[in-house]
Protein backbone atom coordinates (compact mmCIF):
# COMPACT_ATOMS: atom_id res chain seq x y z
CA UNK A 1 71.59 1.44 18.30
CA UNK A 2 69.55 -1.72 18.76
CA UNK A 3 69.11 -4.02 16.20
CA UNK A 4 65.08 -4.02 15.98
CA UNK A 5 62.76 -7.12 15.06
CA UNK A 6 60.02 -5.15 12.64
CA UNK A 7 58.06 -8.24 13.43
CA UNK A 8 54.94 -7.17 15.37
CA UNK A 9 56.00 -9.02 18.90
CA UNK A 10 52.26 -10.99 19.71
CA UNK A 11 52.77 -12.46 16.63
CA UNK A 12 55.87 -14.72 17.43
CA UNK A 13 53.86 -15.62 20.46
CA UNK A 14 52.16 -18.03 18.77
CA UNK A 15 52.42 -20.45 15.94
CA UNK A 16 49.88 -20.04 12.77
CA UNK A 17 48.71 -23.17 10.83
CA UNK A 18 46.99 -21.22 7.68
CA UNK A 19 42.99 -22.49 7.04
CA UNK A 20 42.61 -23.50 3.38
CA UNK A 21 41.18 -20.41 1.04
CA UNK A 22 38.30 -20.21 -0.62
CA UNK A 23 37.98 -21.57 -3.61
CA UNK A 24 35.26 -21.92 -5.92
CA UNK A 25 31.51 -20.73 -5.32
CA UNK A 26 29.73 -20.85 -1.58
CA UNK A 27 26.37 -20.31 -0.66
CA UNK A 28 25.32 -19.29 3.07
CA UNK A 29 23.26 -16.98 5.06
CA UNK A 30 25.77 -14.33 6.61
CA UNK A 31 29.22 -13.93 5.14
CA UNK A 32 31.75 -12.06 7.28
CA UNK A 33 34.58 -9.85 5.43
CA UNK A 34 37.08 -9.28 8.14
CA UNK A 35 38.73 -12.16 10.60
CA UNK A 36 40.02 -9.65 13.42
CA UNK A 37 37.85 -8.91 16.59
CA UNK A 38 34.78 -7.37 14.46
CA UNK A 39 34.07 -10.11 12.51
CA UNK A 40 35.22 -13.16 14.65
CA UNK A 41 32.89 -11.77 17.43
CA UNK A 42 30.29 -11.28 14.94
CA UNK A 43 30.57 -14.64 13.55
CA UNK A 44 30.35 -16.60 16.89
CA UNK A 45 27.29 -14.45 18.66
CA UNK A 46 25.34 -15.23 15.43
CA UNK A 47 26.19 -19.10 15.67
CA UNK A 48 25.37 -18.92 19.68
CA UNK A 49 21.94 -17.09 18.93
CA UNK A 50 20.86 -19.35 15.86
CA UNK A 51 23.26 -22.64 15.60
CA UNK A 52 21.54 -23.38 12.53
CA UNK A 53 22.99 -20.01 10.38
CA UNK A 54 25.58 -21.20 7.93
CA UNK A 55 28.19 -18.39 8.78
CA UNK A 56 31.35 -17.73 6.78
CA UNK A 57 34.29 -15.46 7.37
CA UNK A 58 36.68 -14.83 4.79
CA UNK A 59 40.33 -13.16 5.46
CA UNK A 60 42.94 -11.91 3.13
CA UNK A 61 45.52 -13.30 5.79
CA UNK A 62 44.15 -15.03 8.76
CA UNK A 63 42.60 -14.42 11.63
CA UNK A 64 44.68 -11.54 14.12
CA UNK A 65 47.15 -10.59 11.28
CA UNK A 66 45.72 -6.98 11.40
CA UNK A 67 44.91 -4.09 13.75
CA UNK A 68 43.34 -6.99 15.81
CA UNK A 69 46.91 -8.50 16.58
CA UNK A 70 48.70 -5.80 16.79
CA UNK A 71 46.94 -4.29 19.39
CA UNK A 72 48.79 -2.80 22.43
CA UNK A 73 46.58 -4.98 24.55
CA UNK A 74 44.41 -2.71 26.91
CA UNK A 75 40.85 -3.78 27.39
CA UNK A 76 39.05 -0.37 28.66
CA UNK A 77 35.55 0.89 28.74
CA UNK A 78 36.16 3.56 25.87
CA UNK A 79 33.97 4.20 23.85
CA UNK A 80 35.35 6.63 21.39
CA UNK A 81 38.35 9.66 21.38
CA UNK A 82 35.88 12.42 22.15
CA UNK A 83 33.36 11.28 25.01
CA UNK A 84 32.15 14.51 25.99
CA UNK A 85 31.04 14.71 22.47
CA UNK A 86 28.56 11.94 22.72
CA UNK A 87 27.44 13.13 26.18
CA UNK A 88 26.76 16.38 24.85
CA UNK A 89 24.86 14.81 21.85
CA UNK A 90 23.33 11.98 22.91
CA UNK A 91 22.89 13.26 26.90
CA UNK A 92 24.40 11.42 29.55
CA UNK A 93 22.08 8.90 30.00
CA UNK A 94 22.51 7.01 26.58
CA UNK A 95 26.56 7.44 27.33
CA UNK A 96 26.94 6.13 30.34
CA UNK A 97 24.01 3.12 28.54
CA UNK A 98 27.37 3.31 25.34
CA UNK A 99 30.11 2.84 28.60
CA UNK A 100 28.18 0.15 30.78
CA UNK A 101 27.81 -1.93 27.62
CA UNK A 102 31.72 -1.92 26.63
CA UNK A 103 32.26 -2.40 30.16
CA UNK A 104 30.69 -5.30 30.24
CA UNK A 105 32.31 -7.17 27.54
CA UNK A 106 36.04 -6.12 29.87
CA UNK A 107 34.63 -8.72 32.51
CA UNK A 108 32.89 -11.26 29.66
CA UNK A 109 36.06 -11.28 27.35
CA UNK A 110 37.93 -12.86 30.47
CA UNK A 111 35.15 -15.09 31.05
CA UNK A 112 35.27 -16.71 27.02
CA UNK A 113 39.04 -17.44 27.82
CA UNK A 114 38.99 -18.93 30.81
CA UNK A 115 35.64 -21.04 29.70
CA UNK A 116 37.23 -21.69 26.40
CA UNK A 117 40.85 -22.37 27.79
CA UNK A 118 42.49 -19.76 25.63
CA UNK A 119 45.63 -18.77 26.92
CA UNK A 120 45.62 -14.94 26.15
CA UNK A 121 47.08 -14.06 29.04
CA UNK A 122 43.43 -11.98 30.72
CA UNK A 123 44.99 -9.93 33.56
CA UNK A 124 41.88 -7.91 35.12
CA UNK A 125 44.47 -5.35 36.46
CA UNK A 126 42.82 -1.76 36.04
CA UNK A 127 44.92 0.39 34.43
CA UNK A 128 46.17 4.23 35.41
CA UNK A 129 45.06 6.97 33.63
CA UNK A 130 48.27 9.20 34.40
CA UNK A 131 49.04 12.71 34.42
CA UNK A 132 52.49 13.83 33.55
CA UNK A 133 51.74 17.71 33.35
CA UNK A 134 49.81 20.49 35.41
CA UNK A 135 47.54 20.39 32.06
CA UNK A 136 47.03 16.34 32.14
CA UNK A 137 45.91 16.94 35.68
CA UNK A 138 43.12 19.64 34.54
CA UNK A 139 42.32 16.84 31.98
CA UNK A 140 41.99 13.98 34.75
CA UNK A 141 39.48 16.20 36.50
CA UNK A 142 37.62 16.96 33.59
CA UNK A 143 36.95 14.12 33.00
CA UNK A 144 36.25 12.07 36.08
CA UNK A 145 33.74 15.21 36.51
CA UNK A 146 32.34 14.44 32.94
CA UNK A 147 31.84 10.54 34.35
CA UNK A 148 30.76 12.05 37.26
CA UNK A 149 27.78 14.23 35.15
CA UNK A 150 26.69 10.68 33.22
CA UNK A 151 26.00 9.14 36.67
CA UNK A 152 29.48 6.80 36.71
CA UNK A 153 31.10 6.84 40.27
CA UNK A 154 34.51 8.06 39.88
CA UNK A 155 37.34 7.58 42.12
CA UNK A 156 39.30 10.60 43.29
CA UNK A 157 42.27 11.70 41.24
CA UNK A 158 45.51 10.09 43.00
CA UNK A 159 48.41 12.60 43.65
CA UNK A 160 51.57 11.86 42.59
CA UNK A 161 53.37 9.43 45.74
CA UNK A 162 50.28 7.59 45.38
CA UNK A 163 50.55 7.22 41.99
CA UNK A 164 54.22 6.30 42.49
CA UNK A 165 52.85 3.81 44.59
CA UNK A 166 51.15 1.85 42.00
CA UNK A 167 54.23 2.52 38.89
CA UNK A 168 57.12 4.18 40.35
CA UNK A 169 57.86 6.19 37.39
CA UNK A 170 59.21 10.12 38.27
CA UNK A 171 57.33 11.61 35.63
CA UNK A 172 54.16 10.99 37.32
CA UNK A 173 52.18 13.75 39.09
CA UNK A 174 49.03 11.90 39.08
CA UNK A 175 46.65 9.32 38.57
CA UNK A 176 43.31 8.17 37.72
CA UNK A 177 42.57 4.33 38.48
CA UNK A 178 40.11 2.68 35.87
CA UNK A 179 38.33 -0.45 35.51
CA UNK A 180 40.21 -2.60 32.27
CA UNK A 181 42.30 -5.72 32.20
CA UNK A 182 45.49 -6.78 29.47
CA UNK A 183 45.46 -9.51 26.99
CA UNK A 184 47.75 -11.13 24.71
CA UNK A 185 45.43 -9.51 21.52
CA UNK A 186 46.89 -11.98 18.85
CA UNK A 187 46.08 -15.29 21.10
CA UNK A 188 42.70 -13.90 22.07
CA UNK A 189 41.95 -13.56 18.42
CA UNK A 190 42.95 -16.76 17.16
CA UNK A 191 41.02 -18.38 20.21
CA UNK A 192 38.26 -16.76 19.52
CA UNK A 193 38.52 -18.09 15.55
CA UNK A 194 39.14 -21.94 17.03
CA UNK A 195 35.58 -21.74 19.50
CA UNK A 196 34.20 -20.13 16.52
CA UNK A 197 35.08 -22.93 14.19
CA UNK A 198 34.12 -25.47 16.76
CA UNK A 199 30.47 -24.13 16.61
CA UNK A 200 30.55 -24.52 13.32
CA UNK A 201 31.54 -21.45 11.43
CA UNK A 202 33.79 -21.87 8.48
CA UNK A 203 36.85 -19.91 8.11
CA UNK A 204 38.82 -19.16 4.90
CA UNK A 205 42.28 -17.28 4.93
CA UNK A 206 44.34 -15.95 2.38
CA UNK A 207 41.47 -15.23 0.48
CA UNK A 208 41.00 -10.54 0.04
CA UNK A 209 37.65 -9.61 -0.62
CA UNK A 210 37.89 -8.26 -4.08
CA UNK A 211 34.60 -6.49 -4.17
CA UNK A 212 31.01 -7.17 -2.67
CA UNK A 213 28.36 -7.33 -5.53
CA UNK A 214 24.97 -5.90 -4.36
CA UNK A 215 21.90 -7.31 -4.67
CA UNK A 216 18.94 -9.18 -2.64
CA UNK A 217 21.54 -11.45 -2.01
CA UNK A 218 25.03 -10.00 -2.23
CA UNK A 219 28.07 -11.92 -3.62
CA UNK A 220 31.80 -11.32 -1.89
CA UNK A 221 34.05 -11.53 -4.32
CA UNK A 222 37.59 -12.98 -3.46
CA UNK A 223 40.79 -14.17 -5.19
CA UNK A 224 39.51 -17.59 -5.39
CA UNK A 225 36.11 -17.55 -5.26
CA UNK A 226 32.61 -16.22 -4.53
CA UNK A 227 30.26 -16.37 -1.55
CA UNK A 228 26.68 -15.62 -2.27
CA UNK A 229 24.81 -14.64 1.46
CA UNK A 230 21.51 -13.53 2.83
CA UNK A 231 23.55 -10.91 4.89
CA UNK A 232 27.14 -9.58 4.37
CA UNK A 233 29.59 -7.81 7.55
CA UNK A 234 32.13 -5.82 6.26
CA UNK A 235 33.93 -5.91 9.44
CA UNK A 236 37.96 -4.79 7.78
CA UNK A 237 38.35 -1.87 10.03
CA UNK A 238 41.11 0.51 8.08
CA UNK A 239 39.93 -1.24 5.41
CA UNK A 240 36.69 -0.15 4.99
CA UNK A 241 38.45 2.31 2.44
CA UNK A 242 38.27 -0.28 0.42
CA UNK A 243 34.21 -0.48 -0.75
CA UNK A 244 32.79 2.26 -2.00
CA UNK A 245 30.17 3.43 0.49
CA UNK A 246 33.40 3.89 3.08
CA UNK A 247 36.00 4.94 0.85
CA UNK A 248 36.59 8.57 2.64
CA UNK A 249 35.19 7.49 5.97
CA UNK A 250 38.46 6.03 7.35
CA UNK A 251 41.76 7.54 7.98
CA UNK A 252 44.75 5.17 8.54
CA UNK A 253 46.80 6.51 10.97
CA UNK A 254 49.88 4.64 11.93
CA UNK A 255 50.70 3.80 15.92
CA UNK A 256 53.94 2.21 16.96
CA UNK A 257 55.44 0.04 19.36
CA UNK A 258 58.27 -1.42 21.29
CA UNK A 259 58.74 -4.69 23.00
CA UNK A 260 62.17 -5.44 25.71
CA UNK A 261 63.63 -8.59 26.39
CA UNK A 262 62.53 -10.29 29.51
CA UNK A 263 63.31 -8.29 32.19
CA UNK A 264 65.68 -9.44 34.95
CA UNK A 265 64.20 -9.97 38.27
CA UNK A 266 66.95 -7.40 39.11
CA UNK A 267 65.44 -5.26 36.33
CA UNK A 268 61.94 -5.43 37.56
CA UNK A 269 62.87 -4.70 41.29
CA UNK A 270 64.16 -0.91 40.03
CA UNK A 271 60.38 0.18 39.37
CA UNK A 272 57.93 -0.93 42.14
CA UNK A 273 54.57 -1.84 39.81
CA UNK A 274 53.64 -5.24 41.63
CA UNK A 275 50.02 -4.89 40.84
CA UNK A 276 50.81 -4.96 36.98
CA UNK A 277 48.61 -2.39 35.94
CA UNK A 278 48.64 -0.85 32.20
CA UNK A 279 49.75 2.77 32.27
CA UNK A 280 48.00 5.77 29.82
CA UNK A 281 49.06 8.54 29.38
CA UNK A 282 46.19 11.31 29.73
CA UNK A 283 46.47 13.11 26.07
CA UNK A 284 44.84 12.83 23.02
CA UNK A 285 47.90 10.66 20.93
CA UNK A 286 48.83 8.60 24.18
CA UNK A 287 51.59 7.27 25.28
CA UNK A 288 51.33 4.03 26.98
CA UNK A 289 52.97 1.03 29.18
CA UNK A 290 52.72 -2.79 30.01
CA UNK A 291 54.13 -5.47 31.00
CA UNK A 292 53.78 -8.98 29.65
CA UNK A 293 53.23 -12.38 30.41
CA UNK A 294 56.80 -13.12 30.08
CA UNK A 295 57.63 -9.91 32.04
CA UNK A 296 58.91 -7.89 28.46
CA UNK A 297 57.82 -4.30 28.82
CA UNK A 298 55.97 -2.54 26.35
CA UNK A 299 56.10 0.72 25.51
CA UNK A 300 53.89 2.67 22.47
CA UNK A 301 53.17 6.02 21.56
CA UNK A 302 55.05 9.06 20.15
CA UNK A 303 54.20 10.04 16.70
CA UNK A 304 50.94 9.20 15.05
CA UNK A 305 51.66 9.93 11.78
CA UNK A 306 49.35 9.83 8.57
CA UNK A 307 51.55 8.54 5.79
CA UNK A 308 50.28 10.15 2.05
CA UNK A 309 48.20 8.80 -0.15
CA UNK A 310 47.02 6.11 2.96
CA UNK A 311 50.11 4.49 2.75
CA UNK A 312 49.58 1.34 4.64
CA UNK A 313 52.22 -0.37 3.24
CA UNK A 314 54.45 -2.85 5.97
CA UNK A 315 57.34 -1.00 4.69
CA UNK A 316 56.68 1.53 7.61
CA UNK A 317 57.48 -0.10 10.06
CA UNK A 318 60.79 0.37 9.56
CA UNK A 319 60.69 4.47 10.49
CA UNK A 320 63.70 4.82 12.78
CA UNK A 321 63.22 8.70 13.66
CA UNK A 322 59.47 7.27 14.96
CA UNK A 323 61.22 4.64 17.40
CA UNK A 324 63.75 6.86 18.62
CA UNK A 325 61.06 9.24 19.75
CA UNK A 326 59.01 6.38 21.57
CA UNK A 327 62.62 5.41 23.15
CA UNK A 328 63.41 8.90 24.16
CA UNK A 329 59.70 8.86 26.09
CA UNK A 330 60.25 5.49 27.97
CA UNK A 331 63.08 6.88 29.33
CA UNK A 332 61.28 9.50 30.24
CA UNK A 333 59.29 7.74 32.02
CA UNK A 334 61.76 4.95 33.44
CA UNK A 335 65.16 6.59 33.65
CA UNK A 336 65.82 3.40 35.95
CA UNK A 337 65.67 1.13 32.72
CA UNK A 338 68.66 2.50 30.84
CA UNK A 339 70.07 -0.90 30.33
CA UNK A 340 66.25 -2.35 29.50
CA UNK A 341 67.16 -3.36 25.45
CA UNK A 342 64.22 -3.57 23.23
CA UNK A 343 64.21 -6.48 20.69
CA UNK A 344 60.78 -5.70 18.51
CA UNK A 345 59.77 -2.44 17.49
CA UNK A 346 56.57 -2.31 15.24
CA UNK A 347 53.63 -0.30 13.83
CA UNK A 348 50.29 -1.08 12.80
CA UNK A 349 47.30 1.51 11.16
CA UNK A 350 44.04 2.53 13.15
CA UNK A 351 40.84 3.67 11.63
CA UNK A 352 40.30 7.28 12.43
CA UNK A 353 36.96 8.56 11.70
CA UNK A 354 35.75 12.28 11.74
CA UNK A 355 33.82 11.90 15.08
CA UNK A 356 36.31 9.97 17.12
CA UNK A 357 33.59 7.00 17.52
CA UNK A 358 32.83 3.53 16.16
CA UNK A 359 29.97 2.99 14.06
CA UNK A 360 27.53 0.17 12.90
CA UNK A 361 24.76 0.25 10.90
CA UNK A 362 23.34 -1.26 7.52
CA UNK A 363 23.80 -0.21 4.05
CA UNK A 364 20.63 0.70 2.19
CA UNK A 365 18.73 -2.23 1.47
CA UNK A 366 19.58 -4.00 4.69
CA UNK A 367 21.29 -6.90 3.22
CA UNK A 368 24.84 -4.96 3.71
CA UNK A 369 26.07 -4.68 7.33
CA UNK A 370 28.95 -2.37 8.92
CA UNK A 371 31.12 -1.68 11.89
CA UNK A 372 34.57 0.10 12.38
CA UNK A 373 35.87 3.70 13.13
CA UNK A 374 37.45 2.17 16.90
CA UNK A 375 39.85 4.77 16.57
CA UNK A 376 42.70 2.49 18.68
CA UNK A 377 40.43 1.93 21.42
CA UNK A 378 38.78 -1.73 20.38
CA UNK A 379 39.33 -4.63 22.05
CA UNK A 380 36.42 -4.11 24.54
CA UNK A 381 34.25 -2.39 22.03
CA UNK A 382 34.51 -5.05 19.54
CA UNK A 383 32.92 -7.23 21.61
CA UNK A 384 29.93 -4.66 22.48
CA UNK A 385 29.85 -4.21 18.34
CA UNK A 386 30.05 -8.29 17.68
CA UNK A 387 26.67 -7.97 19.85
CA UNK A 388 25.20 -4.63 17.97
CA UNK A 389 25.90 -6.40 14.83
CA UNK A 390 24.13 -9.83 15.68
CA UNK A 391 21.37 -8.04 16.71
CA UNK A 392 21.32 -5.84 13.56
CA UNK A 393 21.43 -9.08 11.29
CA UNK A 394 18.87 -10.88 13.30
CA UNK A 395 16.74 -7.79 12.62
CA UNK A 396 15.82 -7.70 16.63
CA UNK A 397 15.36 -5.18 18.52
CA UNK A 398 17.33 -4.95 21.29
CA UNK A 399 19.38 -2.64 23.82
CA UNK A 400 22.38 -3.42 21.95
CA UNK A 401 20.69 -2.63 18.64
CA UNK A 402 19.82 0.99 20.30
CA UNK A 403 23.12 1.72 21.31
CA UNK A 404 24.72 5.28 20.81
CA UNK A 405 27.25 3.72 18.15
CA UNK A 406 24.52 2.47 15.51
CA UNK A 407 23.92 4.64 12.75
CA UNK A 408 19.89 5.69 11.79
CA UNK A 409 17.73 8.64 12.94
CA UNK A 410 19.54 10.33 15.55
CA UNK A 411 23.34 9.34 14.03
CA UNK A 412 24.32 9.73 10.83
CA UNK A 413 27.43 8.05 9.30
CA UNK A 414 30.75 9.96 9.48
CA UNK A 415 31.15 12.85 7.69
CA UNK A 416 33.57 11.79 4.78
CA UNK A 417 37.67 13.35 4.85
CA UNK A 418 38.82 15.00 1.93
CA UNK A 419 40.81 13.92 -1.24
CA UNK A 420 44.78 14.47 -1.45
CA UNK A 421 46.76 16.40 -1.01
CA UNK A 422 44.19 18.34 1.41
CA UNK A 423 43.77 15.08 3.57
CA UNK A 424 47.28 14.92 4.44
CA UNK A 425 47.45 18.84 5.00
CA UNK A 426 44.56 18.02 7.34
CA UNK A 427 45.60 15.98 9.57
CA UNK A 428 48.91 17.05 10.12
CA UNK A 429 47.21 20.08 10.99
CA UNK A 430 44.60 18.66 13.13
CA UNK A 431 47.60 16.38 15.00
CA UNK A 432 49.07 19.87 15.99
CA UNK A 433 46.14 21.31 16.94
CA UNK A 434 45.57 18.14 19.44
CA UNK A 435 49.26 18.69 20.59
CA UNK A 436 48.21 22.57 21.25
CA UNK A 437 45.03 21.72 23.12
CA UNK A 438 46.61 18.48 24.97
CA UNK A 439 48.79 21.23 26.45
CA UNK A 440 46.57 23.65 27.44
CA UNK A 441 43.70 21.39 29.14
C-alpha cells in the first residue's frame, strides 16, 4: 500500500506568505467574509466598477485554503446538479441566459491570468463528458437533447473508438465533447487575491468571522477584531452553516482525490490523450480525470460521503476504505497504469443544497449579501456569481442581477435539510437513490 501525502496536492504547488490579521476595529463600505473564489471575485469586480469603495476581505486561513483550492480543477459551463430542473422551471430561455453567462467567465478566467501573469496553469482543452455504461449513454443523449431544447448547439455523441481517440481508456463506450478548460485552482486563487490587493483591496487572514452583527451597518465580528461596513458578502461556501439565516441550507459533503508522481514519458505513451482534455464521468457522484502541468494524473471520485453531525473536520482525509475505492476505479479506467504510484490523496467538503443550484441574493434589509450552494461545480460559476454579487451591492440592475441563480420573486432560497440524526439518514438514502437512477438512465 502506498504511503499517501493527506496534504491536498495544489497546495504544495505554491508557497504561502500569510497577510497580517485583523486586529482592532475597521471601518469600510463592503466587507467580504470568505477569501476563496466567491469573495475574491467579489472583492475585485467591486474595486474595477467603483475604485473608490474601501473593500475588505477577511479569512480564517488565507486565501485558496478551502473548497476554492482544493478544487479538482475543471472550469465548465455548469450551472447546477439538476439542469433540467431549472429548464423546466425557469423555461429554456432564462437557462441557456444561466449557461451563456458561466460560459463566459470559462474564456474570461483565462484572459485575467494571462493579463495578470498568473501562472495557474489555464489549459482551454474541452473536456469529455464520457459514458462508461449503456445507461450513461441514454444520459449523454438526454442531455445534449435537453441543450438541444434551450437553443445550445450540441455536438453529436462520439462512439466509443472515437472516444478512444481522444483518452484511450477501455472503459469508454462514449463521449460527449464540451466547451471548459483546467487550472491549477489554488494558484488561480491566490492570483486573483495579489491583482485584488494591487487595486487596492485589503486582505486579512487568519482572522474566522465569529458572527456578523446586524444592523444599518453590520459589524463582522472576528478573533481579533471588528469591521463595521455599508454592505457585508458572506461568501464561506460550506460554511454558510455557520450564520444563522443558512444554518440548514448547506450540506457538507466530502469529495476525494488522488494525485501520481510525474509520469514517465514511457508512462504517458501507454494512454494516447495528446489533446489533454479533462475526463467526466456522466453520473450524478462523478468520477473524474486530469492531467497536470507537471504531467501527475489526477484521479477523484468514488464515495461522496456525508460524515454525521457535518463533520468537517481535516481528520477525514485520512479514510483509507474511500481511497482504495477511487484506486480500484482508475484502474478501471487505465488498466495500462498499474505501475502509475500515487503520492497525495486528499478530500475536501462541497456545499450541497436541496435544489442542486447556487444561489445569491440579499438578506432582509439589504445590507446582508449571499452566494454559495455550487454543489462541486464552481470555478466558472464563481466568476458569473463575483458579477451577480457586484451588481447586487451596487444596487444596479443588470443582466447579471436577473440571472436564474438570484433569489427574489420567482426563486426562493433553498428549502432547509433536516436536524440529526434524520439528515444523515437522508442523504445516505438520497446517495442510493442517485446510484439507483444513475443506473437506470
Amino acid at each position: 500500500m502506498d504511503a499517501y501525502k493527506h496534504v491536498v496536492y495544489w497546495h504544495d504547488t505554491e508557497r504561502v506568505t500569510p497577510r497580517p490579521p485583523l486586529r482592532g476595529n475597521a471601518d469600510c463600505d463592503v466587507c467580504v467574509v470568505g477569501g476563496g473564489f466567491t469573495g475574491l471575485w467579489s472583492a475585485y469586480f467591486l474595486k474595477e466598477a467603483e475604485p473608490a469603495l474601501d473593500i475588505r476581505v477577511v479569512d480564517a486561513r488565507h486565501s485558496g485554503y478551502g473548497a476554492s483550492g482544493r478544487a479538482d480543477g475543471f472550469v465548465t459551463p455548469t450551472i447546477g446538479k439538476d439542469i433540467r430542473a431549472l429548464v423546466e422551471r425557469f423555461g429554456p430561455q432564462r437557462a441557456l441566459e444561466a449557461s451563456r453567462a458561466v460560459g463566459r467567465s470559462i474564456l474570461e478566467i483565462g484572459r485575467f491570468t494571462r493579463r495578470n501573469r498568473i501562472d495557474a496553469g489555464y489549459e482551454a482543452n474541452d473536456y469529455l463528458m464520457v459514458a462508461t455504461s449503456p445507461a450513461q449513454l441514454r444520459r449523454l443523449e438526454e442531455d445534449r437533447a435537453l441543450a438541444e431544447r434551450m437553443g445550445a448547439a450540441q455536438p453529436g455523441i462520439l462512439p466509443s473508438d472515437a472516444t478512444r481517440a481522444l483518452v484511450d481508456s477501455p472503459a469508454l463506450l462514449g463521449g460527449l465533447r464540451t466547451g471548459g478548460a483546467l487550472v491549477n485552482p489554488f494558484r488561480l486563487a491566490r492570483g486573483i487575491a495579489r491583482v485584488a490587493e494591487e487595486r487596492g483591496v485589503t486582505l486579512y487572514d487568519d482572522s474566522p468571522c465569529l458572527r456578523v452583527e446586524p444592523g444599518v451597518r453590520p459589524t463582522v465580528v472576528t478573533a481579533g477584531g471588528r469591521v463595521k461596513a455599508d454592505k457585508v458578502i458572506l461568501a464561506t461556501n460550506v460554511h454558510m452553516d455557520a450564520f444563522p439565516p443558512f444554518r440548514r441550507k448547506v450540506v457538507p459533503v466530502w469529495t476525494y482525490a488522488m494525485v501520481s508522481e510525474p509520469l514517465t514519458d514511457a508512462q504517458l505513451a501507454r494512454v494516447g490523450w495528446e489533446g489533454r482534455e479533462g475526463l467526466v464521468e456522466a453520473k450524478s457522484l462523478l468520477t473524474c480525470a486530469r492531467l497536470t502541468q507537471d504531467n501527475r494524473v489526477l484521479f477523484a471520485g468514488g464515495p461522496a460521503p456525508y460524515y454525521f453531525g457535518r463533520d468537517k473536520r481535516q481528520r477525514n482525509m485520512n479514510r483509507a476504505a474511500v481511497y482504495r475505492a477511487i484506486h480500484g476505479e482508475f484502474l478501471r479506467f487505465f488498466p495500462q497504469w498499474q505501475d502509475v504510484r500515487f503520492t497525495y490523496a486528499y478530500g475536501g467538503v462541497a456545499d450541497v443544497v436541496r435544489d442542486f443550484a447556487p444561489h445569491f441574493g440579499a438578506l432582509a434589509g439589504g445590507s446582508v449579501l449571499y452566494g454559495y450552494g455550487y454543489c462541486g461545480n464552481g470555478i466558472a460559476a464563481t466568476h458569473t456569481g463575483g458579477k451577480v454579487l457586484r451588481d447586487l451591492t451596487l444596487g444596479k440592475e443588470t443582466d447579471y442581477a436577473r440571472l436564474l441563480f438570484v433569489d427574489g420573486a420567482d426563486r426562493r432560497p433553498p428549502a432547509s435539510f433536516p436536524p440529526e440524526p434524520a439528515l444523515f439518514a437522508g442523504v445516505r438514502a438520497a446517495t442510493r437513490l442517485m446510484d439507483w437512477k444513475d443506473a437506470r438512465a
